[in-house]
Protein backbone atom coordinates (compact mmCIF):
# COMPACT_ATOMS: atom_id res chain seq x y z
CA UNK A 1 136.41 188.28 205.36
CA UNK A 2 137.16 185.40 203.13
CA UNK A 3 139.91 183.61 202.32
CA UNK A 4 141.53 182.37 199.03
CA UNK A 5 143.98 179.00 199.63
CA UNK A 6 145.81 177.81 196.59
CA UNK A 7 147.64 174.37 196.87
CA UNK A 8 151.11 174.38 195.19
CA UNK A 9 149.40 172.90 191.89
CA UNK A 10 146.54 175.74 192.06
CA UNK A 11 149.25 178.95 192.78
CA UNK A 12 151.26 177.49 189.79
CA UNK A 13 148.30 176.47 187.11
CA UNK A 14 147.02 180.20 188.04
CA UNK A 15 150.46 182.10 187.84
CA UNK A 16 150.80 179.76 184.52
CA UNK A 17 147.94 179.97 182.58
CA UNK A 18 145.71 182.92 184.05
CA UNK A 19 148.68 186.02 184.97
CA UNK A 20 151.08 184.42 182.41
CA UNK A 21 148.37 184.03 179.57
CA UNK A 22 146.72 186.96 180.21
CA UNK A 23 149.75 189.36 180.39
CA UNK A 24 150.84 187.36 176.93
CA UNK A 25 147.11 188.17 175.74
CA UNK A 26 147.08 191.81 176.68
CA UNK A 27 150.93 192.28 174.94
CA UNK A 28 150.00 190.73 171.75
CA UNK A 29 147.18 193.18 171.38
CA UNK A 30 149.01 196.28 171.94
CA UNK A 31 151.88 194.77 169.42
CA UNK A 32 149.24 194.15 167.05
CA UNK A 33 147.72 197.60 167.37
CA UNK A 34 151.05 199.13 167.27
CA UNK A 35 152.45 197.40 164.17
CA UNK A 36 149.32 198.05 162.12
CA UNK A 37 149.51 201.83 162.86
CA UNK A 38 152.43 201.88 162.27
CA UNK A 39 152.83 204.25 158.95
CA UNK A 40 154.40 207.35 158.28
CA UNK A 41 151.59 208.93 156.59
CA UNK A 42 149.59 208.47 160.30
CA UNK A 43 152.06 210.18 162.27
CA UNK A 44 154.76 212.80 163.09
CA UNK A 45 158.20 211.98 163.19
CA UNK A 46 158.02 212.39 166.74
CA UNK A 47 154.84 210.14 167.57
CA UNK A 48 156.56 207.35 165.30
CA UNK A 49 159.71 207.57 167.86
CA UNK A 50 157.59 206.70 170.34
CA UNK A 51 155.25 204.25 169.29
CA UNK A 52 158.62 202.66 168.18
CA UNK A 53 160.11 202.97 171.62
CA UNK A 54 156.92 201.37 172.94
CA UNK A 55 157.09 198.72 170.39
CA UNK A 56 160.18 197.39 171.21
CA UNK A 57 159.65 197.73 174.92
CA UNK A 58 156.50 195.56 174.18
CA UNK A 59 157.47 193.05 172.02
CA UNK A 60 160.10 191.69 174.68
CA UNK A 61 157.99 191.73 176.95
CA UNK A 62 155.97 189.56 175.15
CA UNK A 63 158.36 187.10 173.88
CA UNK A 64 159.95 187.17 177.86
CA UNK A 65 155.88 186.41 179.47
CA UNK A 66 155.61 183.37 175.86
CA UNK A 67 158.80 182.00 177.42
CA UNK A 68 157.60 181.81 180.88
CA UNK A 69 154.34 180.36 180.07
CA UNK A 70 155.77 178.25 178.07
CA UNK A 71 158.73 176.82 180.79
CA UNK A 72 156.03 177.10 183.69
CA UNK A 73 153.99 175.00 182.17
CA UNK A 74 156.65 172.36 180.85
CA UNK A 75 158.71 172.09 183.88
CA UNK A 76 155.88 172.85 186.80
CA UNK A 77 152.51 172.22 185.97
CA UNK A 78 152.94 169.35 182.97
CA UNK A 79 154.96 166.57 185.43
CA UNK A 80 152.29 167.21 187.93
CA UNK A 81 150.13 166.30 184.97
CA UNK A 82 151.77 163.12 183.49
CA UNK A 83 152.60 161.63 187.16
CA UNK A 84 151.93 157.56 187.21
CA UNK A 85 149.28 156.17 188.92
CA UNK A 86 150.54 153.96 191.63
CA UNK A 87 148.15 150.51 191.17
CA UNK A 88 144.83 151.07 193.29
CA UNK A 89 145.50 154.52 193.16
CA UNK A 90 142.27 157.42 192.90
CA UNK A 91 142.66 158.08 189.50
CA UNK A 92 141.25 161.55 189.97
CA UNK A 93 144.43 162.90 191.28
CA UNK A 94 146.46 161.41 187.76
CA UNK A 95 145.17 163.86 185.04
CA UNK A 96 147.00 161.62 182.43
CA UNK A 97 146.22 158.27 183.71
CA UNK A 98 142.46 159.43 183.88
CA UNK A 99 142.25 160.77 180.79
CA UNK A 100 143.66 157.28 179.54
CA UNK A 101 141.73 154.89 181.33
CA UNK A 102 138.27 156.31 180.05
CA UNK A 103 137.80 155.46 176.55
CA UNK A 104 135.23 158.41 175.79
CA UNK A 105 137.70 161.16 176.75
CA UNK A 106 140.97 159.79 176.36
CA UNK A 107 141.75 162.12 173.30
CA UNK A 108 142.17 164.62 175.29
CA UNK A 109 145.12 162.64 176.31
CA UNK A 110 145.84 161.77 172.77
CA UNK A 111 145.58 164.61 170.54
CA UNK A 112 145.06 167.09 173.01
CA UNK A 113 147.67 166.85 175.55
CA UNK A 114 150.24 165.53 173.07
CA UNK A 115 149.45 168.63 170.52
CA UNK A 116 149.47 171.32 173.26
CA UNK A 117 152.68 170.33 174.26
CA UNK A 118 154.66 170.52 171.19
CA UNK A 119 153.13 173.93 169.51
CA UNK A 120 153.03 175.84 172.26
CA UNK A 121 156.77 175.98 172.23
CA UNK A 122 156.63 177.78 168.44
CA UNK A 123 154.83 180.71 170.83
CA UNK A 124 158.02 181.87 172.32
CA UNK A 125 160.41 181.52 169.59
CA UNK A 126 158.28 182.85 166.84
CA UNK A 127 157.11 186.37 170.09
CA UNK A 128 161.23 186.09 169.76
CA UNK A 129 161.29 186.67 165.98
CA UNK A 130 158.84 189.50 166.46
CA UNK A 131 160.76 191.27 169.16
CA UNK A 132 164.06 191.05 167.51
CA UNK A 133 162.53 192.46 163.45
CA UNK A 134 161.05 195.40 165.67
CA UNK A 135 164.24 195.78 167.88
CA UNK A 136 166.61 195.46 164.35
CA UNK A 137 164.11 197.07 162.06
CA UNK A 138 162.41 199.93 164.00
CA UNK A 139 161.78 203.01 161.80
CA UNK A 140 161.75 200.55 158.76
CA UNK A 141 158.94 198.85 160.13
CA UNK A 142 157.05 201.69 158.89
CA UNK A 143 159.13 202.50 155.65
CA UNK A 144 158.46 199.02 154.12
CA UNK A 145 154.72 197.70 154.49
CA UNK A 146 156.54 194.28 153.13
CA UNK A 147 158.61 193.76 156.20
CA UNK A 148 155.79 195.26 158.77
CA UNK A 149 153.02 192.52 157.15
CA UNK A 150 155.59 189.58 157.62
CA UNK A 151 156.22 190.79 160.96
CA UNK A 152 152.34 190.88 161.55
CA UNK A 153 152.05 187.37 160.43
CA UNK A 154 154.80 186.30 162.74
CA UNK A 155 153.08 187.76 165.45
CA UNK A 156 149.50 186.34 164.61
CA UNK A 157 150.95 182.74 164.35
CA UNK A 158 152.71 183.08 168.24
CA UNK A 159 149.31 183.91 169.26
CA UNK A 160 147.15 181.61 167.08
CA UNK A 161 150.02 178.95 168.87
CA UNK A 162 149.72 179.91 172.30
CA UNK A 163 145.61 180.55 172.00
CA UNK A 164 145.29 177.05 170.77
CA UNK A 165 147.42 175.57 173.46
CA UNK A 166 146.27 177.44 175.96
CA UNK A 167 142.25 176.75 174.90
CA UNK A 168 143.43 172.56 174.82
CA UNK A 169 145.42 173.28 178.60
CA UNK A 170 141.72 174.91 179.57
CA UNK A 171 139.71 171.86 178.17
CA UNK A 172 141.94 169.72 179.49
CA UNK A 173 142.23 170.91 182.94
CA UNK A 174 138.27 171.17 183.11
CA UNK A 175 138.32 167.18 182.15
CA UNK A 176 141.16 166.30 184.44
CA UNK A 177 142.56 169.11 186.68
CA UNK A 178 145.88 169.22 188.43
CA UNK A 179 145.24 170.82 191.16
């Protein structure tokens, strides 16, 4: 039929950004749907033990995919990335010394690249904070609309983090791929 080859770079920027990204993606909306429906006077005592027990099961799964997108792409795909340019060298296969040699897109380099790389880590650690108030907190989630709300805002800033550094990986990679 037809065949799909990925070189080493390809298998890990799609394992990192597409199955990674996309299972963080697909937790963060069921979080985010289960936190805001997450009130007493919506459910039975029973359906709030489970969307608990689903809540917690979630949010760690969240926080564990955020910390595995995170270390794939630090310790994998991003040395790939900033490899040197040996003199003479195609520049094509150097995403960072291409970026940098050519004036009219070296931000990406610049802001881009040196952004990305620095939020994205609040992703993981703030899908962490979110994982452990709805592990601690569970029934009290939906007692105290205070503590639920913070909790939302927690886990709309580890997505607004990982969303921005995964839309500056995308640009980036479409101006200078690794693979």
């Amino acid at each position: 039929m037809f065949g799909l080859s990925f070189t080493p770079r390809e298998f890990w920027a799609v394992i990192h950004g597409m199955i990674l990204g996309g299972l963080f993606l697909i937790s963060f909306a069921g979080g985010l749907a289960g936190l805001y429906f997450m009130r007493p006077q919506w459910m039975t005592t029973e359906g709030l033990r489970k969307q608990v027990s689903c809540l917690v099961k979630g949010t760690w799964v969240m926080a564990i995919v955020a910390w595995l997108t995170v270390i794939t792409g630090t310790y994998i795909v991003y040395p790939w990335y900033r490899a040197p340019a040996p003199e003479g060298a195609d520049l094509t296969q150097f995403p960072r010394s291409f970026l940098k040699a050519n004036e009219a897109i070296a931000a990406w380099h610049n802001f881009g690249m040196e952004w990305k790389e620095h939020v994205a880590w609040f992703a993981p650690i703030l899908a962490t904070v979110v994982a452990y108030i709805v592990w601690r907190y569970r029934d009290q989630l939906a007692e105290d609309d205070r503590l639920r709300k913070y909790t939302i805002v927690f886990f709309v800033l580890a997505f607004l983090a990982a969303a921005v550094a995964g839309l500056l990986g995308a640009l980036i990679t479409k101006a200078a791929p690794v693979a």
